[in-house]
PDB file of N, CA and C in Angstrom:
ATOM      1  N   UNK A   1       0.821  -1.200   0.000  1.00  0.00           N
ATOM      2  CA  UNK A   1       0.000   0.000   0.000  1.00  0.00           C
ATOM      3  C   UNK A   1       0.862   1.259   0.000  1.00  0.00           C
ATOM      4  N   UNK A   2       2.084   0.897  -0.270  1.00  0.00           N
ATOM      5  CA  UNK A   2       3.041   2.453  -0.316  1.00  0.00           C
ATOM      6  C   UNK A   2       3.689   2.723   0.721  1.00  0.00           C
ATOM      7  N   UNK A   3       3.720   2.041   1.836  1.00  0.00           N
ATOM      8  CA  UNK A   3       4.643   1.810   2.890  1.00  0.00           C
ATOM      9  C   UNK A   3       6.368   1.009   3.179  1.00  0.00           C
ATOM     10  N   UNK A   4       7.043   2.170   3.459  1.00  0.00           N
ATOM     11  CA  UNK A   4       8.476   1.366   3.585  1.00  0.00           C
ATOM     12  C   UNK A   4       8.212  -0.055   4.213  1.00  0.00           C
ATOM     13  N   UNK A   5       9.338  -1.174   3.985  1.00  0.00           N
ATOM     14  CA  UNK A   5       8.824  -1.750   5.208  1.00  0.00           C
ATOM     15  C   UNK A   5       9.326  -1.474   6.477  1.00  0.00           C
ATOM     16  N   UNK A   6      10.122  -0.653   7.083  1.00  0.00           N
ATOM     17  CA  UNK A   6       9.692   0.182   7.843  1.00  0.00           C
ATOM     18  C   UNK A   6       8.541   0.242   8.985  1.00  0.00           C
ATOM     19  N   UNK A   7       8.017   1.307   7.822  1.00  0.00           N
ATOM     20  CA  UNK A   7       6.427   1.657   8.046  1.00  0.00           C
ATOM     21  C   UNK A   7       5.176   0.564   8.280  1.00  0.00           C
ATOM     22  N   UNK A   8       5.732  -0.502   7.418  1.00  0.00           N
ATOM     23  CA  UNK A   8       4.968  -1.273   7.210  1.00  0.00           C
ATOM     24  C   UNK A   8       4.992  -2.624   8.574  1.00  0.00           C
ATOM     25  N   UNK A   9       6.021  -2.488   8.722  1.00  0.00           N
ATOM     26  CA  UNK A   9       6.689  -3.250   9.718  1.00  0.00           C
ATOM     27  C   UNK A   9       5.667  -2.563  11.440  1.00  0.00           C
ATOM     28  N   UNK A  10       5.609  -1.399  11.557  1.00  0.00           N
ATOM     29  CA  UNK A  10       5.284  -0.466  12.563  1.00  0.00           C
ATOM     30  C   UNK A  10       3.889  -0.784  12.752  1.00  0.00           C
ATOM     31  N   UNK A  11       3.174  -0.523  11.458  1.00  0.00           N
ATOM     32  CA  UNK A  11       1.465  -0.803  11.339  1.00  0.00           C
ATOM     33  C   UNK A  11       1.166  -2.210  11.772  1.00  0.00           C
ATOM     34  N   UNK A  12       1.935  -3.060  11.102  1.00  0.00           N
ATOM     35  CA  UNK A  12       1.501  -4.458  11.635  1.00  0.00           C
ATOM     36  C   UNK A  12       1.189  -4.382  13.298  1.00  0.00           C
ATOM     37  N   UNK A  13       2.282  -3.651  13.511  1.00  0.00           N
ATOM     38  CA  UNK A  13       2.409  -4.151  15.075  1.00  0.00           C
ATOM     39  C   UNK A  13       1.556  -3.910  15.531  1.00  0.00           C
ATOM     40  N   UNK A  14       0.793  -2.232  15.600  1.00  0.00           N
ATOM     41  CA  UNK A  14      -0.167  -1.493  15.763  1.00  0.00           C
ATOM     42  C   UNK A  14      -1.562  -2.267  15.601  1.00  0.00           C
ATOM     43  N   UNK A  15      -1.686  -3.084  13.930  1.00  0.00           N
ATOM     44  CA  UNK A  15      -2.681  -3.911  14.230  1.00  0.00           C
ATOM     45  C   UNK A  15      -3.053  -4.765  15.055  1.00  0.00           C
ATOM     46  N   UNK A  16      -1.550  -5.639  15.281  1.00  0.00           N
ATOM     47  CA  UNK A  16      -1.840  -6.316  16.016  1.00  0.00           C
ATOM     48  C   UNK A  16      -2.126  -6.405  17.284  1.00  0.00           C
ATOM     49  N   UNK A  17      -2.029  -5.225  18.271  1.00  0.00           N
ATOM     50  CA  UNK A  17      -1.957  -4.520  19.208  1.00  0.00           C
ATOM     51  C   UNK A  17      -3.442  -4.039  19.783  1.00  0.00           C
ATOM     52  N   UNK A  18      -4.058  -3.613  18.383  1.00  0.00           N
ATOM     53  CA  UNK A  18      -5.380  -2.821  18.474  1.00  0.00           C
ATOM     54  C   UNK A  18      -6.419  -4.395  18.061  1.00  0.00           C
ATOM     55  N   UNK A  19      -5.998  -5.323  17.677  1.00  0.00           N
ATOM     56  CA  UNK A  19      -6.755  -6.612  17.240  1.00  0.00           C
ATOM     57  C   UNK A  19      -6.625  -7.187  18.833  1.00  0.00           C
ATOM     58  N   UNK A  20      -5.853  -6.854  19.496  1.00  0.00           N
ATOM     59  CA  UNK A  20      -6.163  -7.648  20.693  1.00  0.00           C
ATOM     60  C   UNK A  20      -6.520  -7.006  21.794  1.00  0.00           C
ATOM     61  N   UNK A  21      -6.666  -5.790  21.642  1.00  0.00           N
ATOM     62  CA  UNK A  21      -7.063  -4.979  22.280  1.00  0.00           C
ATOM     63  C   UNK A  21      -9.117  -5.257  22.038  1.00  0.00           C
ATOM     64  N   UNK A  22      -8.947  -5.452  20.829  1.00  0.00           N
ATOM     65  CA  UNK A  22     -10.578  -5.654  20.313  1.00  0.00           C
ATOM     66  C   UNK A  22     -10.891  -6.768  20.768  1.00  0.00           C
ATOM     67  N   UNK A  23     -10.137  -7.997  20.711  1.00  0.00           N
ATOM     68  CA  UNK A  23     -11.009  -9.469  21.448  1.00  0.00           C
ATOM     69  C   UNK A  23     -11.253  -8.689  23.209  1.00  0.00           C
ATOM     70  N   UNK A  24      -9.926  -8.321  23.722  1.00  0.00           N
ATOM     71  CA  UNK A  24     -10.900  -8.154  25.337  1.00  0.00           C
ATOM     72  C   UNK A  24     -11.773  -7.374  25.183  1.00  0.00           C
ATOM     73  N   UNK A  25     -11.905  -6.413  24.421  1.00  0.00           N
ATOM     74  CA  UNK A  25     -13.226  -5.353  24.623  1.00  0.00           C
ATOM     75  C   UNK A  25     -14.410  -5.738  24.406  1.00  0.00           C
ATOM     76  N   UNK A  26     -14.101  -5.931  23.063  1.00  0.00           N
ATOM     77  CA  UNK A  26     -15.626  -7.081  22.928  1.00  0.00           C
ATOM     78  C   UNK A  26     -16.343  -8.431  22.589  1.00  0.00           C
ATOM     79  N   UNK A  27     -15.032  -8.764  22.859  1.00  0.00           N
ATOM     80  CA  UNK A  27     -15.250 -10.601  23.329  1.00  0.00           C
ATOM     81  C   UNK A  27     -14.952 -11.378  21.344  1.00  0.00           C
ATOM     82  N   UNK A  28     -14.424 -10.779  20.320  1.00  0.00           N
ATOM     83  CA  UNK A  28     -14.365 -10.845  19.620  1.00  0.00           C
ATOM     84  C   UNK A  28     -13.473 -12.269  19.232  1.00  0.00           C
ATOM     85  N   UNK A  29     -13.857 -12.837  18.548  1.00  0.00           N
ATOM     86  CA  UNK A  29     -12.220 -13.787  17.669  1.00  0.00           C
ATOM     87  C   UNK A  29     -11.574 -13.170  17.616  1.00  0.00           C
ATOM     88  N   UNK A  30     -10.144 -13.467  17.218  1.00  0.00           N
ATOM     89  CA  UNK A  30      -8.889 -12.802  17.009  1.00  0.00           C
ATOM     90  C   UNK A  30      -9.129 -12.250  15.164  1.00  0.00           C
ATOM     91  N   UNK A  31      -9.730 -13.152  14.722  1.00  0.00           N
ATOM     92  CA  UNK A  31     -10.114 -13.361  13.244  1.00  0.00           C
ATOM     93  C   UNK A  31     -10.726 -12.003  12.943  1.00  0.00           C
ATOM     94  N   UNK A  32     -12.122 -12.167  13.613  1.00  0.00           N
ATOM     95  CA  UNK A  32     -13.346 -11.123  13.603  1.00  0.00           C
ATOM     96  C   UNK A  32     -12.619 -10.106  13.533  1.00  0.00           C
ATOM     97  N   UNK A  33     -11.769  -9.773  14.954  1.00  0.00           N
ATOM     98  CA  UNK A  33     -11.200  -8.702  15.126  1.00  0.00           C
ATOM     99  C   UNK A  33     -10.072  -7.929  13.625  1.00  0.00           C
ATOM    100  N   UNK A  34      -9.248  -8.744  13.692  1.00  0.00           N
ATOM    101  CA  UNK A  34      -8.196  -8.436  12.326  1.00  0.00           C
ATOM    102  C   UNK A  34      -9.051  -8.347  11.068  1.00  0.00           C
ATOM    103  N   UNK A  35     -10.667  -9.118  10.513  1.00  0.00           N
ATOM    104  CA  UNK A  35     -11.091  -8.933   9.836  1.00  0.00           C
ATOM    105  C   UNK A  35     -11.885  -7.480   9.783  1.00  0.00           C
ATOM    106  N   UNK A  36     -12.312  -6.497  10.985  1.00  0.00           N
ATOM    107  CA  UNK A  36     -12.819  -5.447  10.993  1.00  0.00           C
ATOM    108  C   UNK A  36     -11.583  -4.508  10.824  1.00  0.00           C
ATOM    109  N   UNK A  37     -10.871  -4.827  11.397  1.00  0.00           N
ATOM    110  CA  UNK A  37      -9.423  -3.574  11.291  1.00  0.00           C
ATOM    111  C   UNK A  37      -8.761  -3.767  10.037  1.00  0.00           C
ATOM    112  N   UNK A  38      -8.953  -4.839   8.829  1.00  0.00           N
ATOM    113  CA  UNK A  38      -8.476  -4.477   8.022  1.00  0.00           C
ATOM    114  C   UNK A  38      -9.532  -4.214   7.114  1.00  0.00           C
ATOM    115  N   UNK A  39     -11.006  -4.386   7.142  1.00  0.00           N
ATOM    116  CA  UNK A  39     -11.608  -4.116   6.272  1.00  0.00           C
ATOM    117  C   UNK A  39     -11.982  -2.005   6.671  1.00  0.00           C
ATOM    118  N   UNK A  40     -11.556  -2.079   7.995  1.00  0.00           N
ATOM    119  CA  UNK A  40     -11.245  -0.133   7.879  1.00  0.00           C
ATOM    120  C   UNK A  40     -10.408   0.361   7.392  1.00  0.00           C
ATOM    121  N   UNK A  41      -9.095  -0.411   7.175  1.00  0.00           N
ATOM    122  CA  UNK A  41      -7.940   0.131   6.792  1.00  0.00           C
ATOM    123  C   UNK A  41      -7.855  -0.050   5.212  1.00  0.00           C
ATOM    124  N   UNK A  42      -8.828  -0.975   4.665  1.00  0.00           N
ATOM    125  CA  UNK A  42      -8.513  -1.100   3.247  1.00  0.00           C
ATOM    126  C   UNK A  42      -9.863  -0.082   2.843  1.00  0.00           C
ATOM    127  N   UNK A  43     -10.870   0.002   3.148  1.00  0.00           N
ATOM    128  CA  UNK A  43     -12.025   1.326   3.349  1.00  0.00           C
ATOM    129  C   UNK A  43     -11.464   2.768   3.068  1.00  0.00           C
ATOM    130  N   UNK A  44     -10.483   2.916   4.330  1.00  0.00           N
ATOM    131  CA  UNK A  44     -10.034   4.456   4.362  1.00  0.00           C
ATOM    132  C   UNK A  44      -9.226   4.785   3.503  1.00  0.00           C
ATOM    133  N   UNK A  45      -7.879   3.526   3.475  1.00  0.00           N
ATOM    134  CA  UNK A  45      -6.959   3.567   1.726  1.00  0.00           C
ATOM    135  C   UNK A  45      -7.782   4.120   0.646  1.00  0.00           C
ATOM    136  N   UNK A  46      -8.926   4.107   0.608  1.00  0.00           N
ATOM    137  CA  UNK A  46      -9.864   3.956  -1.049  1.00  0.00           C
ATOM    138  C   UNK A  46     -10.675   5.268  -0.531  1.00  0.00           C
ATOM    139  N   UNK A  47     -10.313   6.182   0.129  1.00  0.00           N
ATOM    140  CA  UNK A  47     -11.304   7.379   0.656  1.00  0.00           C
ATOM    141  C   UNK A  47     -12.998   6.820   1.251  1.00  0.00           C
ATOM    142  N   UNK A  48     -13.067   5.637   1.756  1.00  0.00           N
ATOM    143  CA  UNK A  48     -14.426   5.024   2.115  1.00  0.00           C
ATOM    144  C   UNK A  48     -14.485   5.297   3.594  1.00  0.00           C
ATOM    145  N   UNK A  49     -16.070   4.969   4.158  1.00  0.00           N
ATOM    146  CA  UNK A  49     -15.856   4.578   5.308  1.00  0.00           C
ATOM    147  C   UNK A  49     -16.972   3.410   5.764  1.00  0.00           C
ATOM    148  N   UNK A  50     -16.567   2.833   6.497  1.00  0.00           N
ATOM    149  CA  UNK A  50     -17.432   1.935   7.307  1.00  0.00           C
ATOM    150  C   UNK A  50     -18.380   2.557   8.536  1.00  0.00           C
ATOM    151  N   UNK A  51     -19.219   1.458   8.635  1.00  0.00           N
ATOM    152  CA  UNK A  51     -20.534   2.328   9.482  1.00  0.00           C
ATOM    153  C   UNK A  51     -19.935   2.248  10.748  1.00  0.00           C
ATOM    154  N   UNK A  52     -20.330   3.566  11.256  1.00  0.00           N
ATOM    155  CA  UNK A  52     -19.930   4.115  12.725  1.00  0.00           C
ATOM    156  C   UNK A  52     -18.367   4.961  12.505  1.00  0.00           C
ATOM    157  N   UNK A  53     -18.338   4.770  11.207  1.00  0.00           N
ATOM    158  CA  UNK A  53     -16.811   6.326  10.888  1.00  0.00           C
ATOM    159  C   UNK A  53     -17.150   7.110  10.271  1.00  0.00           C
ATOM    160  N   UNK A  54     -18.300   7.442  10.362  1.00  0.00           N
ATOM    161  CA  UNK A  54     -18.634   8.544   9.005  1.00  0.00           C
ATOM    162  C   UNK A  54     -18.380  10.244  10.021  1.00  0.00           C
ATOM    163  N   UNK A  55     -18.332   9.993  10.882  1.00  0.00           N
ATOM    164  CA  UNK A  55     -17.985  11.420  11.503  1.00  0.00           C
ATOM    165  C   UNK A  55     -18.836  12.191  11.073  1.00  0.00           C
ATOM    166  N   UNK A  56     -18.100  13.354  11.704  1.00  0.00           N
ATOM    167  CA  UNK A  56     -18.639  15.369  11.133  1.00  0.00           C
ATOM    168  C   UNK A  56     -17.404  16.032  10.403  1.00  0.00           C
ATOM    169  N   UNK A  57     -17.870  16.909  10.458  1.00  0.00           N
ATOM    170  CA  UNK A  57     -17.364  18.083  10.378  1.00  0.00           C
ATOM    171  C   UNK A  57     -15.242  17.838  10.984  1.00  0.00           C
ATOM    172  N   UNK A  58     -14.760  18.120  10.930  1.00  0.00           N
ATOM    173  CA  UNK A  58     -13.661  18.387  11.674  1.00  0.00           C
ATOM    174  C   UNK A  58     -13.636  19.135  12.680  1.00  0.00           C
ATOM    175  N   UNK A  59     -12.938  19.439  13.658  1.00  0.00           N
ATOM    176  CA  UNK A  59     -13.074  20.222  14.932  1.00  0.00           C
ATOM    177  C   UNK A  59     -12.578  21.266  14.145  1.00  0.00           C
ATOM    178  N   UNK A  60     -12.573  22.776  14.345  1.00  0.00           N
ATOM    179  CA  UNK A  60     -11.391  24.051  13.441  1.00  0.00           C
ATOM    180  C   UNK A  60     -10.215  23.725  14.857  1.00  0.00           C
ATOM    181  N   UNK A  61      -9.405  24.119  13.586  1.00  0.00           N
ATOM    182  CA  UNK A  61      -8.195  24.802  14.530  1.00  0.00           C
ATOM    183  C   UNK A  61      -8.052  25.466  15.475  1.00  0.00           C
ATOM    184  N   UNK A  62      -7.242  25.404  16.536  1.00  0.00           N
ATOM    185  CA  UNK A  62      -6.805  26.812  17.648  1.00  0.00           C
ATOM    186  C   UNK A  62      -6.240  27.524  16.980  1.00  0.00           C
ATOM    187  N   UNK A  63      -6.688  28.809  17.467  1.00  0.00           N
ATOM    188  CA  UNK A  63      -5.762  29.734  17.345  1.00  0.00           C
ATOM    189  C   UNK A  63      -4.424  30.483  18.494  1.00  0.00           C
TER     190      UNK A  63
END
């Protein structure tokens, strides 16, 4: 996806981190879990979003 590996190396971890963070929270598979975090991450790559990211507005800036 355009990541050094590096970068790429970093995200994994992160997934994997936030995938297990998701089974204790909500009792998820490990599967389930890695299958929602990458179907956001391949979503947001493509300017999409999945339900419950559609947000607002942005906050403005401080000045």
């Amino acid at each position: 996806m355009g990541a050094t590996p590096a970068q790429a190396a970093a995200m994994s971890e992160q997934l994997l981190k936030r995938c297990d963070q998701l089974v204790a929270e909500r009792g998820w598979t490990r599967v389930r879990a890695m299958e929602h975090l990458l179907t956001v991450l391949v979503k947001g790559r493509n300017g999409e979003t999945v339900p419950g990211f559609e947000g607002g507005k942005p906050p403005e800036p401080k000045s």
